[in-house]
PDB file of N, CA and C in Angstrom:
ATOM      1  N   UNK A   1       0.810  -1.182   0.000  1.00  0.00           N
ATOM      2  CA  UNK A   1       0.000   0.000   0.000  1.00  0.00           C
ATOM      3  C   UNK A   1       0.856   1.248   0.000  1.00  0.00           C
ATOM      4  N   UNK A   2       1.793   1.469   0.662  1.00  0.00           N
ATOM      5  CA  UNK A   2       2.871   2.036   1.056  1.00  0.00           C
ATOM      6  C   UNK A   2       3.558   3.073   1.736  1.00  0.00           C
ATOM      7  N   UNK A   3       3.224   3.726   2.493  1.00  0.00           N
ATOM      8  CA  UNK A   3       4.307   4.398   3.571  1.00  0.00           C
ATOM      9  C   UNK A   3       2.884   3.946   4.367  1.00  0.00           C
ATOM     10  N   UNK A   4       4.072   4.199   5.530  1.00  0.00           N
ATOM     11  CA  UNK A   4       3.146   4.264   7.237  1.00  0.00           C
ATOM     12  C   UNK A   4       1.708   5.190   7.698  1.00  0.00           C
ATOM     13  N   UNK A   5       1.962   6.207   6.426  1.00  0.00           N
ATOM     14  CA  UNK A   5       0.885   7.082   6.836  1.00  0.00           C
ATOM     15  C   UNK A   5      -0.329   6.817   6.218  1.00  0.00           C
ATOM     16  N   UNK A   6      -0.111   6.180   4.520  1.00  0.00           N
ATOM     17  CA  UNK A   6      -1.155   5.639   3.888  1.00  0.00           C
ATOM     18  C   UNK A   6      -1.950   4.447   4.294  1.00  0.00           C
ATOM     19  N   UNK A   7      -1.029   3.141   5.476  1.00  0.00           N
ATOM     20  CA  UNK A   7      -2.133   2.891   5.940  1.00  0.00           C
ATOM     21  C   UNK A   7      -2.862   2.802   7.067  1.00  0.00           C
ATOM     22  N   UNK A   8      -2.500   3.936   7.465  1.00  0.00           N
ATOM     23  CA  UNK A   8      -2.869   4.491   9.002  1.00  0.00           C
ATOM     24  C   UNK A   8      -4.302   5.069   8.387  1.00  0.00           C
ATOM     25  N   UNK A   9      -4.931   5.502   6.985  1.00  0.00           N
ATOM     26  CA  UNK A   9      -5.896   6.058   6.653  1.00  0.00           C
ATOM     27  C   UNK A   9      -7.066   4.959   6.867  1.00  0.00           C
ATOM     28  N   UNK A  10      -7.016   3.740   5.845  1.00  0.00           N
ATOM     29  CA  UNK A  10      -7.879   2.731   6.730  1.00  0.00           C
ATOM     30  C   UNK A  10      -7.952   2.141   7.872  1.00  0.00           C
ATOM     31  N   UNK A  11      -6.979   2.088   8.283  1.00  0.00           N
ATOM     32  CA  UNK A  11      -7.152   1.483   9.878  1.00  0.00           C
ATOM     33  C   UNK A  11      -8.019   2.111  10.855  1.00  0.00           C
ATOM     34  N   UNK A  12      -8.114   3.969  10.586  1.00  0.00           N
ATOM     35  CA  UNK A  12      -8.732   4.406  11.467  1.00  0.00           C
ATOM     36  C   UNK A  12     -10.134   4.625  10.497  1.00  0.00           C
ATOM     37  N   UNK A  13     -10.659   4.566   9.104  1.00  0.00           N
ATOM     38  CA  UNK A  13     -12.147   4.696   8.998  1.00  0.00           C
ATOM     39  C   UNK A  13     -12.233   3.137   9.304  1.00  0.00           C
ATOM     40  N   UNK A  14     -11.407   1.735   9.445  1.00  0.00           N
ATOM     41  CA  UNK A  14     -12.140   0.484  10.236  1.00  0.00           C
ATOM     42  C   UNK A  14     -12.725   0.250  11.377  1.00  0.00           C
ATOM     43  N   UNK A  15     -11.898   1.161  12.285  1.00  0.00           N
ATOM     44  CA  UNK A  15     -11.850   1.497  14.098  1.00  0.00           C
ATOM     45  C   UNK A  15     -12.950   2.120  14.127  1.00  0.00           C
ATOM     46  N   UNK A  16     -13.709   2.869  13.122  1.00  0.00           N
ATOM     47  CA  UNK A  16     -14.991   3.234  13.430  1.00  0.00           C
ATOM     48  C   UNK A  16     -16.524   2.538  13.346  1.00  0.00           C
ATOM     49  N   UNK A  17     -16.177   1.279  12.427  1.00  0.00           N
ATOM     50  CA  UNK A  17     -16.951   0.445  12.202  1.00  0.00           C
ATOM     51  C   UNK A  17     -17.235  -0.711  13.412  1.00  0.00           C
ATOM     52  N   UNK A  18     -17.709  -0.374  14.363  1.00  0.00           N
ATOM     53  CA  UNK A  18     -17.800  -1.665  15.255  1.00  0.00           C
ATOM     54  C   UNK A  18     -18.918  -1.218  15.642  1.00  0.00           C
ATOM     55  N   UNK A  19     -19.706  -2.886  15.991  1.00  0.00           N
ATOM     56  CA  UNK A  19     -21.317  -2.961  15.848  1.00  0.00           C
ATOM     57  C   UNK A  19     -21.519  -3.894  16.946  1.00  0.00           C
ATOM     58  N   UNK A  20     -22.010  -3.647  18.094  1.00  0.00           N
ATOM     59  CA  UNK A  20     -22.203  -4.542  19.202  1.00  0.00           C
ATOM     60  C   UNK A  20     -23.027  -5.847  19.053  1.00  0.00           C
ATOM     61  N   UNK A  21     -22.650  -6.879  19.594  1.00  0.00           N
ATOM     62  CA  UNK A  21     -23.642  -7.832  19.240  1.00  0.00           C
ATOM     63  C   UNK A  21     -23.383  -8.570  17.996  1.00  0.00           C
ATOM     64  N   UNK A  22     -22.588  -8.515  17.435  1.00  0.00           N
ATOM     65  CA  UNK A  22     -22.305  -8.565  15.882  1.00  0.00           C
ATOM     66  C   UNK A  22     -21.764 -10.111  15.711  1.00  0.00           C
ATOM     67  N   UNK A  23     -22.268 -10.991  14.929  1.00  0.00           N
ATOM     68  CA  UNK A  23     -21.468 -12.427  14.791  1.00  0.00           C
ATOM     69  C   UNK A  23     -19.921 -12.128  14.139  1.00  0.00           C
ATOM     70  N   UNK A  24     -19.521 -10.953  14.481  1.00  0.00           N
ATOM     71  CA  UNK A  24     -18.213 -11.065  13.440  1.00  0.00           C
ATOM     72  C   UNK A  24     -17.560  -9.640  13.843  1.00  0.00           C
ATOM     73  N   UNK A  25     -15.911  -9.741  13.555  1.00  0.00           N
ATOM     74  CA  UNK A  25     -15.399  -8.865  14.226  1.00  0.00           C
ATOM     75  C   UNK A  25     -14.445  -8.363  13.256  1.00  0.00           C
ATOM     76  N   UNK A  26     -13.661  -7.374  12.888  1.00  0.00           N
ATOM     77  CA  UNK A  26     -12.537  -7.321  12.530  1.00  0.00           C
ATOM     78  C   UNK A  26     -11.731  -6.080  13.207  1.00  0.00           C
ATOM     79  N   UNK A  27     -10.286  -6.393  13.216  1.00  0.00           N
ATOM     80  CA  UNK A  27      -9.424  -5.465  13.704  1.00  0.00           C
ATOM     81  C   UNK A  27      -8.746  -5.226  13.054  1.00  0.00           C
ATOM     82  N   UNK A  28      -7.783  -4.106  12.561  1.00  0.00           N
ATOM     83  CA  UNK A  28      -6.837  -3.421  11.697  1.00  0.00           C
ATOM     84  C   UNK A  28      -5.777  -3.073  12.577  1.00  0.00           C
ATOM     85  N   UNK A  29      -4.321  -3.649  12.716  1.00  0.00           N
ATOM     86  CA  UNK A  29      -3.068  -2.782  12.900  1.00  0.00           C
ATOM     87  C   UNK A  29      -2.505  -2.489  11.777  1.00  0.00           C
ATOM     88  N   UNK A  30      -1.152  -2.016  12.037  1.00  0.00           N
ATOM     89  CA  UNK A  30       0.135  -1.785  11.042  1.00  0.00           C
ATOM     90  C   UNK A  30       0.982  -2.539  11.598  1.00  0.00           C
ATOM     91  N   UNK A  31       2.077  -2.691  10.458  1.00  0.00           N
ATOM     92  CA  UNK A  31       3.426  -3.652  10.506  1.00  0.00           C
ATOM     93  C   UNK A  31       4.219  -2.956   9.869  1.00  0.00           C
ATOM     94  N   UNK A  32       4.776  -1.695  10.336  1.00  0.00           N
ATOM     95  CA  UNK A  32       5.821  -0.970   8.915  1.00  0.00           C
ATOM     96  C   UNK A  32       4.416  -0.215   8.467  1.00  0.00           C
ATOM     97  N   UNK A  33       4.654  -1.008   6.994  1.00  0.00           N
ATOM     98  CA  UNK A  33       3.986  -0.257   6.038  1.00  0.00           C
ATOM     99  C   UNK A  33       2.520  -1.405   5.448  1.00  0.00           C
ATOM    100  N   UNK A  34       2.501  -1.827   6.121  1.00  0.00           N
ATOM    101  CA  UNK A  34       1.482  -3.238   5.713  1.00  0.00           C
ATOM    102  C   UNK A  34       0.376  -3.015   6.769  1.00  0.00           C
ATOM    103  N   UNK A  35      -1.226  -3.109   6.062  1.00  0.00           N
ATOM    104  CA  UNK A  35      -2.071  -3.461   6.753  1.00  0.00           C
ATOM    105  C   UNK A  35      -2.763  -4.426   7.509  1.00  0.00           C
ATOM    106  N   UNK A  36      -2.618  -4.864   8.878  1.00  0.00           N
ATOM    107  CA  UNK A  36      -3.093  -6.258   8.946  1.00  0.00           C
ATOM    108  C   UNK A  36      -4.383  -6.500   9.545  1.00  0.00           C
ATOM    109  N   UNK A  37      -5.144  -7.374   8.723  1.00  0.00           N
ATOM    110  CA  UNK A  37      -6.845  -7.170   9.307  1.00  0.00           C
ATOM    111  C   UNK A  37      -7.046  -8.895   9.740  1.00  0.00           C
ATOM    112  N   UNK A  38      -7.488  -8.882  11.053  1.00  0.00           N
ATOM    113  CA  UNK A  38      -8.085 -10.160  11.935  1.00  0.00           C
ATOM    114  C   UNK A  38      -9.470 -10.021  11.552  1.00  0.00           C
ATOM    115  N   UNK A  39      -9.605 -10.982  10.747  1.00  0.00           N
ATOM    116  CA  UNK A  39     -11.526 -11.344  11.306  1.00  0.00           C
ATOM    117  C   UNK A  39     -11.594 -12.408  12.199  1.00  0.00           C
ATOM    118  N   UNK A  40     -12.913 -12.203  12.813  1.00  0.00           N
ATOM    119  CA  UNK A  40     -13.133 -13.107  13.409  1.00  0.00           C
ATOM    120  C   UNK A  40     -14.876 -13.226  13.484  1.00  0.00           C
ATOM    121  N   UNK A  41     -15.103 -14.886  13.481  1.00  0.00           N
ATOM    122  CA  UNK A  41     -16.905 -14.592  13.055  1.00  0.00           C
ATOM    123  C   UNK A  41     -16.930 -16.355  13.383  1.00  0.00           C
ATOM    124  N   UNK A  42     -18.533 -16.339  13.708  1.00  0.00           N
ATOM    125  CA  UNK A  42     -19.280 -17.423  14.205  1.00  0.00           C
ATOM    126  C   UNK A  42     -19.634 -18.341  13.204  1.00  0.00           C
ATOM    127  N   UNK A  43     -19.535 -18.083  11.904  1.00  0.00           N
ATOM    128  CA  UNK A  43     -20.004 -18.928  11.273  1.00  0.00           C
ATOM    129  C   UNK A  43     -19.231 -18.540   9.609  1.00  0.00           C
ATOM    130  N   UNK A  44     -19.312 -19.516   8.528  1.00  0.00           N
ATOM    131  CA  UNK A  44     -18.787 -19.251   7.692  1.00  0.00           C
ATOM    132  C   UNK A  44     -19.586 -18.258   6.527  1.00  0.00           C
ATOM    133  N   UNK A  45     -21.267 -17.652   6.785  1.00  0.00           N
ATOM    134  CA  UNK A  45     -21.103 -16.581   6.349  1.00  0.00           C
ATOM    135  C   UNK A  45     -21.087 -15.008   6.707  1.00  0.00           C
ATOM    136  N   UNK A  46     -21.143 -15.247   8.489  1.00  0.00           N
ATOM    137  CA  UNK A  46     -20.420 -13.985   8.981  1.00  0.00           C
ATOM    138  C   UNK A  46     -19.345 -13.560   8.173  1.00  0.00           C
ATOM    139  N   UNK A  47     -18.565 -14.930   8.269  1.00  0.00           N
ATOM    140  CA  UNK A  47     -16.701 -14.586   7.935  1.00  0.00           C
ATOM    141  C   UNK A  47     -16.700 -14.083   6.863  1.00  0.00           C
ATOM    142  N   UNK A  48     -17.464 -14.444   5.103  1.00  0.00           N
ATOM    143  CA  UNK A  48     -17.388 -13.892   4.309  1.00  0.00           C
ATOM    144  C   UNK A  48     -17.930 -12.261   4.020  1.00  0.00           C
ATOM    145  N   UNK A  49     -18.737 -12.028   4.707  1.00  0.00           N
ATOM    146  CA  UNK A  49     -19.456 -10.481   5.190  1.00  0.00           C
ATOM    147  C   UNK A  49     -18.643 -10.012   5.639  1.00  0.00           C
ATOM    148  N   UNK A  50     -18.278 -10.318   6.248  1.00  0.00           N
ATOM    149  CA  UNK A  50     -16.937  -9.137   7.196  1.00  0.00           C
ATOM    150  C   UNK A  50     -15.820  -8.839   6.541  1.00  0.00           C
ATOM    151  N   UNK A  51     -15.370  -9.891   5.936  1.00  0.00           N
ATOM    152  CA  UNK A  51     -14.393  -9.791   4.997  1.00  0.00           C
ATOM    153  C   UNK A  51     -14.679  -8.816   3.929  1.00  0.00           C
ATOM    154  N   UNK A  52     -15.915  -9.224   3.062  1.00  0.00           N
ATOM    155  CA  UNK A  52     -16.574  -8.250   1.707  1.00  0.00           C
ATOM    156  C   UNK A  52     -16.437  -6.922   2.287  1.00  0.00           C
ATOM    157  N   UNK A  53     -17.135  -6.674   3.277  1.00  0.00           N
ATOM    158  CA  UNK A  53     -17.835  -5.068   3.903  1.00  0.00           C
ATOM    159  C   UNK A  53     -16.189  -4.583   4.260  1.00  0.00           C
ATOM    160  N   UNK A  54     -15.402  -5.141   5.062  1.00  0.00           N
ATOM    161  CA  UNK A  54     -14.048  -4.752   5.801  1.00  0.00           C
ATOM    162  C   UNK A  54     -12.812  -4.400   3.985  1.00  0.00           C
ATOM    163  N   UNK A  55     -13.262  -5.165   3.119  1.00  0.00           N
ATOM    164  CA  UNK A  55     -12.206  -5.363   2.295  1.00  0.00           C
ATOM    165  C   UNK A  55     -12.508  -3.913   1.125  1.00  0.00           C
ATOM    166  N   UNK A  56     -13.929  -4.330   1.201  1.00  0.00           N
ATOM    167  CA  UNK A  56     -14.660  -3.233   0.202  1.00  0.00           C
ATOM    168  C   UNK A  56     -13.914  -1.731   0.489  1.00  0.00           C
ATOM    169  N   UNK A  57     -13.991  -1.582   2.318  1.00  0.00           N
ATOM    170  CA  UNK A  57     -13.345   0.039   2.915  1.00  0.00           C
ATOM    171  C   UNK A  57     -12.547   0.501   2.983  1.00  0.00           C
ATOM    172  N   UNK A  58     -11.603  -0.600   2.746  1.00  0.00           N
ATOM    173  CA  UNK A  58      -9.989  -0.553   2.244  1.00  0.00           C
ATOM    174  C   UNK A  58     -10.189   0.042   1.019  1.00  0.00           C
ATOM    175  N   UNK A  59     -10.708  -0.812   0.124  1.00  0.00           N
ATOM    176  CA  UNK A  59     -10.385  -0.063  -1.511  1.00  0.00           C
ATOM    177  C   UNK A  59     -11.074   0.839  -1.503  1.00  0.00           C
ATOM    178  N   UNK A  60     -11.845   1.545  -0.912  1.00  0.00           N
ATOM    179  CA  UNK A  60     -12.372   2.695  -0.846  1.00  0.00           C
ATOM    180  C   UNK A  60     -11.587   4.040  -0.753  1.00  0.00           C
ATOM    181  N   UNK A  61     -10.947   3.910   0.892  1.00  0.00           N
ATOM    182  CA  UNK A  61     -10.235   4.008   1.714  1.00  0.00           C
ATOM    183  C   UNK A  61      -8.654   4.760   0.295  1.00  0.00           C
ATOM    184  N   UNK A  62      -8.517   3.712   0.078  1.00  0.00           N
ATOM    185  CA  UNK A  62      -7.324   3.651  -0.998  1.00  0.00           C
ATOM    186  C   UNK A  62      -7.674   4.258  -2.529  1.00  0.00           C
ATOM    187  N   UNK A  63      -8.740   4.131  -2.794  1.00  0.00           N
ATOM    188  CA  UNK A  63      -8.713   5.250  -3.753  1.00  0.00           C
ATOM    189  C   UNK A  63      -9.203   6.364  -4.054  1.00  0.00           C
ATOM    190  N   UNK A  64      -9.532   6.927  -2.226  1.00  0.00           N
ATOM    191  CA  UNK A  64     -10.321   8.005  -1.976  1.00  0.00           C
ATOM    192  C   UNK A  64      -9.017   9.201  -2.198  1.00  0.00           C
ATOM    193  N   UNK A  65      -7.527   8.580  -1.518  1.00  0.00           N
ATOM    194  CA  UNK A  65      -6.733   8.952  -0.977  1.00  0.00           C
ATOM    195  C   UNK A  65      -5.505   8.864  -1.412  1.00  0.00           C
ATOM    196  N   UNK A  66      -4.901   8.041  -2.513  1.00  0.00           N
ATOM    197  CA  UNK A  66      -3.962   7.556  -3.316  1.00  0.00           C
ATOM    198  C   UNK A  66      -4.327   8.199  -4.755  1.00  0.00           C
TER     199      UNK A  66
END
């Protein structure tokens, strides 16, 4: 993605996305310059939802801003 600051931009519109109660979770750090996203979910189509919706805000995210 590349420098530290570009993906500090999604990490924090992800940190705003949290929904109580929710079968499914995801978290965003950094590593350097790399984004790293944990899902976590109850069932196998939480996991794919979270993933779609979480992955979708990235490329958003990235070509709102790049």
């Amino acid at each position: 993605m590349g420098s530290n600051g570009e993906v500090e931009i999604p990490k924090r519109a992800m940190s705003v996305d949290k929904k109580p109660g929710s079968k499914s979770s995801v978290s965003a750090t950094t590593d350097n310059d790399t984004l790293v996203l944990k899902f976590t979910a109850m069932d196998s189509s939480s996991l794919r939802a979270v993933m779609n919706s979480s992955l979708r805000e990235v490329k958003i995210a990235n070509d709102m801003f790049l």
